[in-house]
PDB file of N, CA and C in Angstrom:
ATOM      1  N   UNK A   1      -7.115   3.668  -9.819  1.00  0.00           N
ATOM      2  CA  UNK A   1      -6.528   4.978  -9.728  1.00  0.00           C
ATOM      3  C   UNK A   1      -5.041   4.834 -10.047  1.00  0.00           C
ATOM      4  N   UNK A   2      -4.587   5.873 -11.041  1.00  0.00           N
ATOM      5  CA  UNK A   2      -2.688   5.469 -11.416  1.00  0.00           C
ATOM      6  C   UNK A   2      -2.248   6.432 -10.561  1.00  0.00           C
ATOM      7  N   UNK A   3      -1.094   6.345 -10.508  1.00  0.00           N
ATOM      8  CA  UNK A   3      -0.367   6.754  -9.490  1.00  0.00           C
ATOM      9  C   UNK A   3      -0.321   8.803  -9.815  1.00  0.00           C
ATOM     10  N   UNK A   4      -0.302   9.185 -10.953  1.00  0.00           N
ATOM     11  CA  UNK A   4      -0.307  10.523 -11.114  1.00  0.00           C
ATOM     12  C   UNK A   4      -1.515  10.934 -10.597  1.00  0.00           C
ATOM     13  N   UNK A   5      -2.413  10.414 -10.732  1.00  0.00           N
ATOM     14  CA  UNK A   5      -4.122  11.230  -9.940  1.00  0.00           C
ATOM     15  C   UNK A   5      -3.571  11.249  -8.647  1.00  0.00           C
ATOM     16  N   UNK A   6      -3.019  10.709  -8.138  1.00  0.00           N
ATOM     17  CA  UNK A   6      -2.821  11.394  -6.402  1.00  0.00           C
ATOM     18  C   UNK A   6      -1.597  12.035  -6.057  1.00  0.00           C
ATOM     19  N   UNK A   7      -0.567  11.625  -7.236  1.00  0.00           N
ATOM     20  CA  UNK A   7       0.514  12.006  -6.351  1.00  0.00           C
ATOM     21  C   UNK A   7       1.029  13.193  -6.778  1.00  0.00           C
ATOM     22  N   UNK A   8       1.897  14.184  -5.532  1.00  0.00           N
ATOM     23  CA  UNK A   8       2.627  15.134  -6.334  1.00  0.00           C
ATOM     24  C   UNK A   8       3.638  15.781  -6.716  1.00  0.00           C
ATOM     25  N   UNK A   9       3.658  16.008  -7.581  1.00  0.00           N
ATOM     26  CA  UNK A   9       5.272  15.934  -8.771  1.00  0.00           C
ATOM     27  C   UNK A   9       6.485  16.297  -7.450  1.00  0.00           C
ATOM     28  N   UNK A  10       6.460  16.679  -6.824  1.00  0.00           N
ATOM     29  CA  UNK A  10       7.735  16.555  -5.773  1.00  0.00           C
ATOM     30  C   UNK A  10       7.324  16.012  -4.905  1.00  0.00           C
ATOM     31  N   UNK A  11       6.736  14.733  -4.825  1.00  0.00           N
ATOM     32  CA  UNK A  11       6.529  13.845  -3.493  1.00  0.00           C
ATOM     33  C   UNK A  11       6.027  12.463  -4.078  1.00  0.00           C
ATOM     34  N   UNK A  12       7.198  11.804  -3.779  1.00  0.00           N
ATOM     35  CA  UNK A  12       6.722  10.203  -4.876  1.00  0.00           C
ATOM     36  C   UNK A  12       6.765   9.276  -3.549  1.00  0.00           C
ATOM     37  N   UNK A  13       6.206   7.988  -4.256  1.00  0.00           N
ATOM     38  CA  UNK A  13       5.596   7.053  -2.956  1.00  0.00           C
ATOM     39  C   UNK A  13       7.003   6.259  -2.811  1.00  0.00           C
ATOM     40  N   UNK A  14       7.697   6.399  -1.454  1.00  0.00           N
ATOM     41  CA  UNK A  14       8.796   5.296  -1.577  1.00  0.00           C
ATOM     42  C   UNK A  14       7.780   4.221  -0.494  1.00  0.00           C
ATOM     43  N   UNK A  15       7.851   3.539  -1.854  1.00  0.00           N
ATOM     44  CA  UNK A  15       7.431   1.710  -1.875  1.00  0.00           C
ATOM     45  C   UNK A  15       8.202   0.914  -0.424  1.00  0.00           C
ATOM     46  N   UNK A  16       7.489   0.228  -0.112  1.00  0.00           N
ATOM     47  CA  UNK A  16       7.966  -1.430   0.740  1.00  0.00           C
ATOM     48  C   UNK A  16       6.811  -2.055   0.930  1.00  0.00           C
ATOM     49  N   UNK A  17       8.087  -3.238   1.155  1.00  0.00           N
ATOM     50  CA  UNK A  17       7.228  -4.699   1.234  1.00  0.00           C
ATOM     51  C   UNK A  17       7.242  -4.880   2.777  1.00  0.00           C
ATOM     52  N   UNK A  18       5.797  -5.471   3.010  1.00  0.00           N
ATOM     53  CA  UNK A  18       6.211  -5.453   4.745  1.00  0.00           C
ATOM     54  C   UNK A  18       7.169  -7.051   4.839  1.00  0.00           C
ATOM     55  N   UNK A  19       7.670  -6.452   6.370  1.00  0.00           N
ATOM     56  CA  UNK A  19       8.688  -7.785   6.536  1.00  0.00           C
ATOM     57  C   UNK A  19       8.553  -8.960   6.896  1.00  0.00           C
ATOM     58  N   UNK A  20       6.539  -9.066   7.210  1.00  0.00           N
ATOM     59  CA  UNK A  20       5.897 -10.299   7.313  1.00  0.00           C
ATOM     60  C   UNK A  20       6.231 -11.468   5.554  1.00  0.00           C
ATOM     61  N   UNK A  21       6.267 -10.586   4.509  1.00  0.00           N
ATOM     62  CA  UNK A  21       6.453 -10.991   3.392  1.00  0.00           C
ATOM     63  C   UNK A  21       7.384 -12.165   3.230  1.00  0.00           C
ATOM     64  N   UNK A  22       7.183 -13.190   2.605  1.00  0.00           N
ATOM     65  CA  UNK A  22       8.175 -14.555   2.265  1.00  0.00           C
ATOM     66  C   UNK A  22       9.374 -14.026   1.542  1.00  0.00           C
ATOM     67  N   UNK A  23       8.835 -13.288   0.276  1.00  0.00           N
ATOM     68  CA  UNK A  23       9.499 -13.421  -0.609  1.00  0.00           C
ATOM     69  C   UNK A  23       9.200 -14.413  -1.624  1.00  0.00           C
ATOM     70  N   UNK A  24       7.930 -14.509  -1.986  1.00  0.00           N
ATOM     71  CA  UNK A  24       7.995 -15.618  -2.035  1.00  0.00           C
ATOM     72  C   UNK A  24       6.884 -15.382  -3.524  1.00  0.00           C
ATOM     73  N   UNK A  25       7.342 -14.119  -3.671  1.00  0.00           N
ATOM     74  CA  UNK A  25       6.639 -13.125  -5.126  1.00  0.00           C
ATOM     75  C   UNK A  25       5.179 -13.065  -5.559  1.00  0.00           C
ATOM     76  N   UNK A  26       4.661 -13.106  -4.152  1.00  0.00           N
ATOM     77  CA  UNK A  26       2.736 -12.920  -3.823  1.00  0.00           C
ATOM     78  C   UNK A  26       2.764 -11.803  -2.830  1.00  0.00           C
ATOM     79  N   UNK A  27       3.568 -10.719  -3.395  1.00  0.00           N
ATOM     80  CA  UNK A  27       3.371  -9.206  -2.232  1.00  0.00           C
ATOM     81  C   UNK A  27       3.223  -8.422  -2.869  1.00  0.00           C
ATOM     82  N   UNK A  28       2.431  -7.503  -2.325  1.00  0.00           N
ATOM     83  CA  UNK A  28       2.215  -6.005  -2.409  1.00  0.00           C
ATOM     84  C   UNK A  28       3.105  -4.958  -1.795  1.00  0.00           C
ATOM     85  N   UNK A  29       3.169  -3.632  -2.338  1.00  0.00           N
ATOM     86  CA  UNK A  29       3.934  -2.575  -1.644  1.00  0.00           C
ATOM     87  C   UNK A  29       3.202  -1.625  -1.068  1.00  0.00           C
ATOM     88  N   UNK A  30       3.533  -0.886  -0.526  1.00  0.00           N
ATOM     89  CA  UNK A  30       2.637   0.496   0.057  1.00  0.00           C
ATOM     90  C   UNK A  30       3.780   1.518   0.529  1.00  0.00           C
ATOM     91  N   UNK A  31       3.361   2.662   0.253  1.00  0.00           N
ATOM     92  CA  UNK A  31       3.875   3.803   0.122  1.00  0.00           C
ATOM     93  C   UNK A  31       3.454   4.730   1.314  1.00  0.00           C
ATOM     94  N   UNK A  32       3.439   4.563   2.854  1.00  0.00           N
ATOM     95  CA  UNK A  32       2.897   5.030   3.487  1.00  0.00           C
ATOM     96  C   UNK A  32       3.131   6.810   3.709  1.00  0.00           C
ATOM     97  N   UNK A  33       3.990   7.150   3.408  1.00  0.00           N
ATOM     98  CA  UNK A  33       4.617   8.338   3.130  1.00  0.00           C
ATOM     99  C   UNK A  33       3.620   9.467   2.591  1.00  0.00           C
ATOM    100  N   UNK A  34       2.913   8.873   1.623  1.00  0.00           N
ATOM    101  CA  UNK A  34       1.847   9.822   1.097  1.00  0.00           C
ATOM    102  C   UNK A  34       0.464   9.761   1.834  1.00  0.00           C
ATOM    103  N   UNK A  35       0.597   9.240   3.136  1.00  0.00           N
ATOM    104  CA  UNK A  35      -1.016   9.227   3.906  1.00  0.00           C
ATOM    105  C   UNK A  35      -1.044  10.678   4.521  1.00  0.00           C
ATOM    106  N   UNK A  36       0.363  11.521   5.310  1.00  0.00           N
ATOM    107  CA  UNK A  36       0.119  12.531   5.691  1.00  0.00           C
ATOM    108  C   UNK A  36      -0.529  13.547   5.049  1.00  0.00           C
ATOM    109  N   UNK A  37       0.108  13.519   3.882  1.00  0.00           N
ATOM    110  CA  UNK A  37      -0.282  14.880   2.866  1.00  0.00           C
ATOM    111  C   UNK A  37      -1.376  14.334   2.232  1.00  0.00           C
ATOM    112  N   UNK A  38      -1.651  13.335   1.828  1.00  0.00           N
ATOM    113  CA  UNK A  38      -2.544  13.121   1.116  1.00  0.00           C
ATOM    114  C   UNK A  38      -3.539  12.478   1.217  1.00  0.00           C
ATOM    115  N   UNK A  39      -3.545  11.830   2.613  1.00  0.00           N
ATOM    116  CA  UNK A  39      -5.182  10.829   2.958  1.00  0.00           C
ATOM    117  C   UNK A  39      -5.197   9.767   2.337  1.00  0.00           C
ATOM    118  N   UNK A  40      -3.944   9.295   1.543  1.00  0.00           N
ATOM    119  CA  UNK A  40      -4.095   7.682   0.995  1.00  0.00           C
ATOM    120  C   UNK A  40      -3.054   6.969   1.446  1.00  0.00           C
ATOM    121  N   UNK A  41      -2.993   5.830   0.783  1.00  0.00           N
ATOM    122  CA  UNK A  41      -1.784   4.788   0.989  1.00  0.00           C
ATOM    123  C   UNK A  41      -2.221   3.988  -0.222  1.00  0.00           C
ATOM    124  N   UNK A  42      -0.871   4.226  -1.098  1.00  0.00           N
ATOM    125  CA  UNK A  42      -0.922   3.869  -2.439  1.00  0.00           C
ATOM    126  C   UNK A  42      -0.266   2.310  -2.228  1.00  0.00           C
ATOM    127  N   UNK A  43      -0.896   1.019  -2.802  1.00  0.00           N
ATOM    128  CA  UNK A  43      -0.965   0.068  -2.655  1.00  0.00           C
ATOM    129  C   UNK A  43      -0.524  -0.677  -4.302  1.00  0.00           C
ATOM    130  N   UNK A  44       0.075  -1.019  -4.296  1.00  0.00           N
ATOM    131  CA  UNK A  44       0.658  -1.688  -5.982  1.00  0.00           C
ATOM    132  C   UNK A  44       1.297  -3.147  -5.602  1.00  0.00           C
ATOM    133  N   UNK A  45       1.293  -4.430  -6.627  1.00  0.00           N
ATOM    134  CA  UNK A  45       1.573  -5.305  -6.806  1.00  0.00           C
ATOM    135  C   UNK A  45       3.283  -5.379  -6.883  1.00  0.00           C
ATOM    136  N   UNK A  46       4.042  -5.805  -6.005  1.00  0.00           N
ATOM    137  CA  UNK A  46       5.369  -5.624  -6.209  1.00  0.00           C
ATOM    138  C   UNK A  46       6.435  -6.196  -7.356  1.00  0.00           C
ATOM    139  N   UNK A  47       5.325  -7.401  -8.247  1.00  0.00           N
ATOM    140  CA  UNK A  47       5.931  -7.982  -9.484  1.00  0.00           C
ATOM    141  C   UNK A  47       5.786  -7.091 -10.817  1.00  0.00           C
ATOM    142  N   UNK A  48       4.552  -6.174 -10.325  1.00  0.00           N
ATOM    143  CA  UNK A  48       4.395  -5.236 -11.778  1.00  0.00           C
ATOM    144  C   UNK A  48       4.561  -3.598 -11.038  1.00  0.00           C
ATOM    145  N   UNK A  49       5.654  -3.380 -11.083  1.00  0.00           N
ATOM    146  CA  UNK A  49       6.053  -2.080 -10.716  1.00  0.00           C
ATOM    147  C   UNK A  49       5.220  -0.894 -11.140  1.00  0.00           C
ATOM    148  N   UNK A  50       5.335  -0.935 -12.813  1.00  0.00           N
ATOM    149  CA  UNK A  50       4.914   0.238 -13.551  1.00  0.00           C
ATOM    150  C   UNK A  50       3.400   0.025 -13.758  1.00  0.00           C
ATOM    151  N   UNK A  51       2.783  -0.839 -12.689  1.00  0.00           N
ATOM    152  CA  UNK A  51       1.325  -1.386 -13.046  1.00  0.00           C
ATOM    153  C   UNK A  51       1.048  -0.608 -12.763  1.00  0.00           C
ATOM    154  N   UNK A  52      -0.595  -1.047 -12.077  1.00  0.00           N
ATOM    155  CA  UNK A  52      -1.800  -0.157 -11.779  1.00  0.00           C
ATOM    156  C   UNK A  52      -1.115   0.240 -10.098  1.00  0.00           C
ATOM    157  N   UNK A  53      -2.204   0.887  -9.888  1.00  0.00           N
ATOM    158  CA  UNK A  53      -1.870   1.442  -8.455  1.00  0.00           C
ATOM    159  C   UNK A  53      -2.816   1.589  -7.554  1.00  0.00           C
ATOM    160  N   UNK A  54      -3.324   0.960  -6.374  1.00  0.00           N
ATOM    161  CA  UNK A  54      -4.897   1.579  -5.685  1.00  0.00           C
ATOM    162  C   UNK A  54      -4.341   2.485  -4.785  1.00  0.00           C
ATOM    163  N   UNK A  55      -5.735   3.564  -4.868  1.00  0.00           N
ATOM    164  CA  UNK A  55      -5.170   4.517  -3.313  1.00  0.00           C
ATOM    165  C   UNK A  55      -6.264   3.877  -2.370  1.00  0.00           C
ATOM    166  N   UNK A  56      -5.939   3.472  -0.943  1.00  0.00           N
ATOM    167  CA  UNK A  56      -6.447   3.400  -0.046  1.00  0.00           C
ATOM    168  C   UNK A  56      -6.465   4.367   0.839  1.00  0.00           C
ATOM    169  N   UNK A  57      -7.826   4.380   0.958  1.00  0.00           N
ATOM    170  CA  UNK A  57      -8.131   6.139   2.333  1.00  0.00           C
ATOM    171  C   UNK A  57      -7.274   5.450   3.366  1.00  0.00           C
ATOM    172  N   UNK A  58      -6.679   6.703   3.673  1.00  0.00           N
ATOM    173  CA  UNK A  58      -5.942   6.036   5.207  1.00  0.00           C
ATOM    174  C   UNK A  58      -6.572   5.436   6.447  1.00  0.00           C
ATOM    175  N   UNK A  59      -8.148   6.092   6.577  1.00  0.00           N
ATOM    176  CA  UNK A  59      -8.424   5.464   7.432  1.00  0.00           C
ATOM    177  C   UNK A  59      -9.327   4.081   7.714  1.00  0.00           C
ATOM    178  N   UNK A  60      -9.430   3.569   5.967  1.00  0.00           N
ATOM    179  CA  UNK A  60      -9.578   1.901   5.220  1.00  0.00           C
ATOM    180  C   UNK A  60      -8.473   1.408   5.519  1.00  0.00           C
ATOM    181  N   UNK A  61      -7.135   2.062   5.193  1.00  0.00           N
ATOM    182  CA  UNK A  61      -5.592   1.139   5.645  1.00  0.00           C
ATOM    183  C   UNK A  61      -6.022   0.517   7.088  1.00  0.00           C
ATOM    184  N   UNK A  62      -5.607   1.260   7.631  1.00  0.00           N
ATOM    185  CA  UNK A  62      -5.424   1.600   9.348  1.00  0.00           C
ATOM    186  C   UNK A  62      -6.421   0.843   9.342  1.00  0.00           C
ATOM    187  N   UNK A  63      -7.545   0.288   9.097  1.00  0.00           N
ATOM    188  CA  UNK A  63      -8.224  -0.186  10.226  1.00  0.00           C
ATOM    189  C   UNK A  63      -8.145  -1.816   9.304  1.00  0.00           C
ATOM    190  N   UNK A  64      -7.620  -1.764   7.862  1.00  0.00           N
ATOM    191  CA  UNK A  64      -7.355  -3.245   7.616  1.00  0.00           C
ATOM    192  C   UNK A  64      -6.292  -3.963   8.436  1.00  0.00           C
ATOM    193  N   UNK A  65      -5.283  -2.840   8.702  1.00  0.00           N
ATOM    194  CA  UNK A  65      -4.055  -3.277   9.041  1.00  0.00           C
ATOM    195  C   UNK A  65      -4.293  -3.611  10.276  1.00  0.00           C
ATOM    196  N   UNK A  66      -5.185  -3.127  11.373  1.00  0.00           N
ATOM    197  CA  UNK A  66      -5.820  -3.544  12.986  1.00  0.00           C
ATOM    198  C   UNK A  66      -6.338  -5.027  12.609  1.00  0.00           C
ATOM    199  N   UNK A  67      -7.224  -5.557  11.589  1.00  0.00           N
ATOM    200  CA  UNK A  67      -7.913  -6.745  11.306  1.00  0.00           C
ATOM    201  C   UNK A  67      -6.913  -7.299  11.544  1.00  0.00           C
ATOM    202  N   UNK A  68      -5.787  -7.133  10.321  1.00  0.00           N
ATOM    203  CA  UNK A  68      -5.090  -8.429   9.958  1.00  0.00           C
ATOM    204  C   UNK A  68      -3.889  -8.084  11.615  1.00  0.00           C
ATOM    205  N   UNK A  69      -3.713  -7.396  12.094  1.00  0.00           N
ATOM    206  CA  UNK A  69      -2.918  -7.583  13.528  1.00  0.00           C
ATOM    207  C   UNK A  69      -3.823  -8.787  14.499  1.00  0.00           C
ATOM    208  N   UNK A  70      -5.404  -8.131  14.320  1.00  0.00           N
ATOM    209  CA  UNK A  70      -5.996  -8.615  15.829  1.00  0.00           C
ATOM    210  C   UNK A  70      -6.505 -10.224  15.180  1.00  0.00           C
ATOM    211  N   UNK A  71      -5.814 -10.565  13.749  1.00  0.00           N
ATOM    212  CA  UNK A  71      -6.294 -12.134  13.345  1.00  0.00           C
ATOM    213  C   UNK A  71      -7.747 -12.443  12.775  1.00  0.00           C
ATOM    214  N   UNK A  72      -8.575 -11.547  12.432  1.00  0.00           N
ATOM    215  CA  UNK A  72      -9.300 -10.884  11.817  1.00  0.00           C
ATOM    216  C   UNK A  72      -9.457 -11.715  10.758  1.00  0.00           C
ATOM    217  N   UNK A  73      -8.872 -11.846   9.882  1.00  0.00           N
ATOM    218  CA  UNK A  73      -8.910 -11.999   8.293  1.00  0.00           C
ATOM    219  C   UNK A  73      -7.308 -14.015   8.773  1.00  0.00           C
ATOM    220  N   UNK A  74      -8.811 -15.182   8.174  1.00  0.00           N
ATOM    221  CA  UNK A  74      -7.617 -16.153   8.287  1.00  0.00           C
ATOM    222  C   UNK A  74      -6.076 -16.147   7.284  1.00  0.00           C
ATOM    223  N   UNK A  75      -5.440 -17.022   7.459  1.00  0.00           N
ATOM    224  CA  UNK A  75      -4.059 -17.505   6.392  1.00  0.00           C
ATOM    225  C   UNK A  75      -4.537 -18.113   5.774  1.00  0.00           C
ATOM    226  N   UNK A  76      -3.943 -17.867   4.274  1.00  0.00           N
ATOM    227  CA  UNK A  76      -3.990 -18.186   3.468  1.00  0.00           C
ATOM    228  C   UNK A  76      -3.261 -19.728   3.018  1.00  0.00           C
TER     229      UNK A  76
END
């Protein structure tokens, strides 16, 4: 899904990297901003900006983001 199928023209995804991140240029961004209005959380590769884009249903986020809290999913 690119980023125009969900988003709308006066409401753009401001991007971050979470602060678990190295830096270490193996992160993703997410745009949580657009889950209210829109039921997703737009998810993009933070080395290819103008790439592709996934929308995640918010309530697929939310409950990945509980996994990887409650240790769920091992390190890499």
């Amino acid at each position: 899904m690119t980023e125009g199928h969900f988003v709308m023209p006066e409401q753009r995804p401001q991007w971050f990297t979470s602060s678990y991140s190295s830096n270490g240029g193996a992160c993703v961004e997410v745009a949580v901003n657009l889950a209210p209005s829109q039921g997703i959380v737009p998810v993009r590769d933070s080395k290819v900006v103008d790439g592709p884009v996934v929308g995640v249903r918010t309530a697929a986020f939310s409950a990945f983001v509980a996994g990887v809290r409650a240790g769920t999913f091992p390190a890499a």
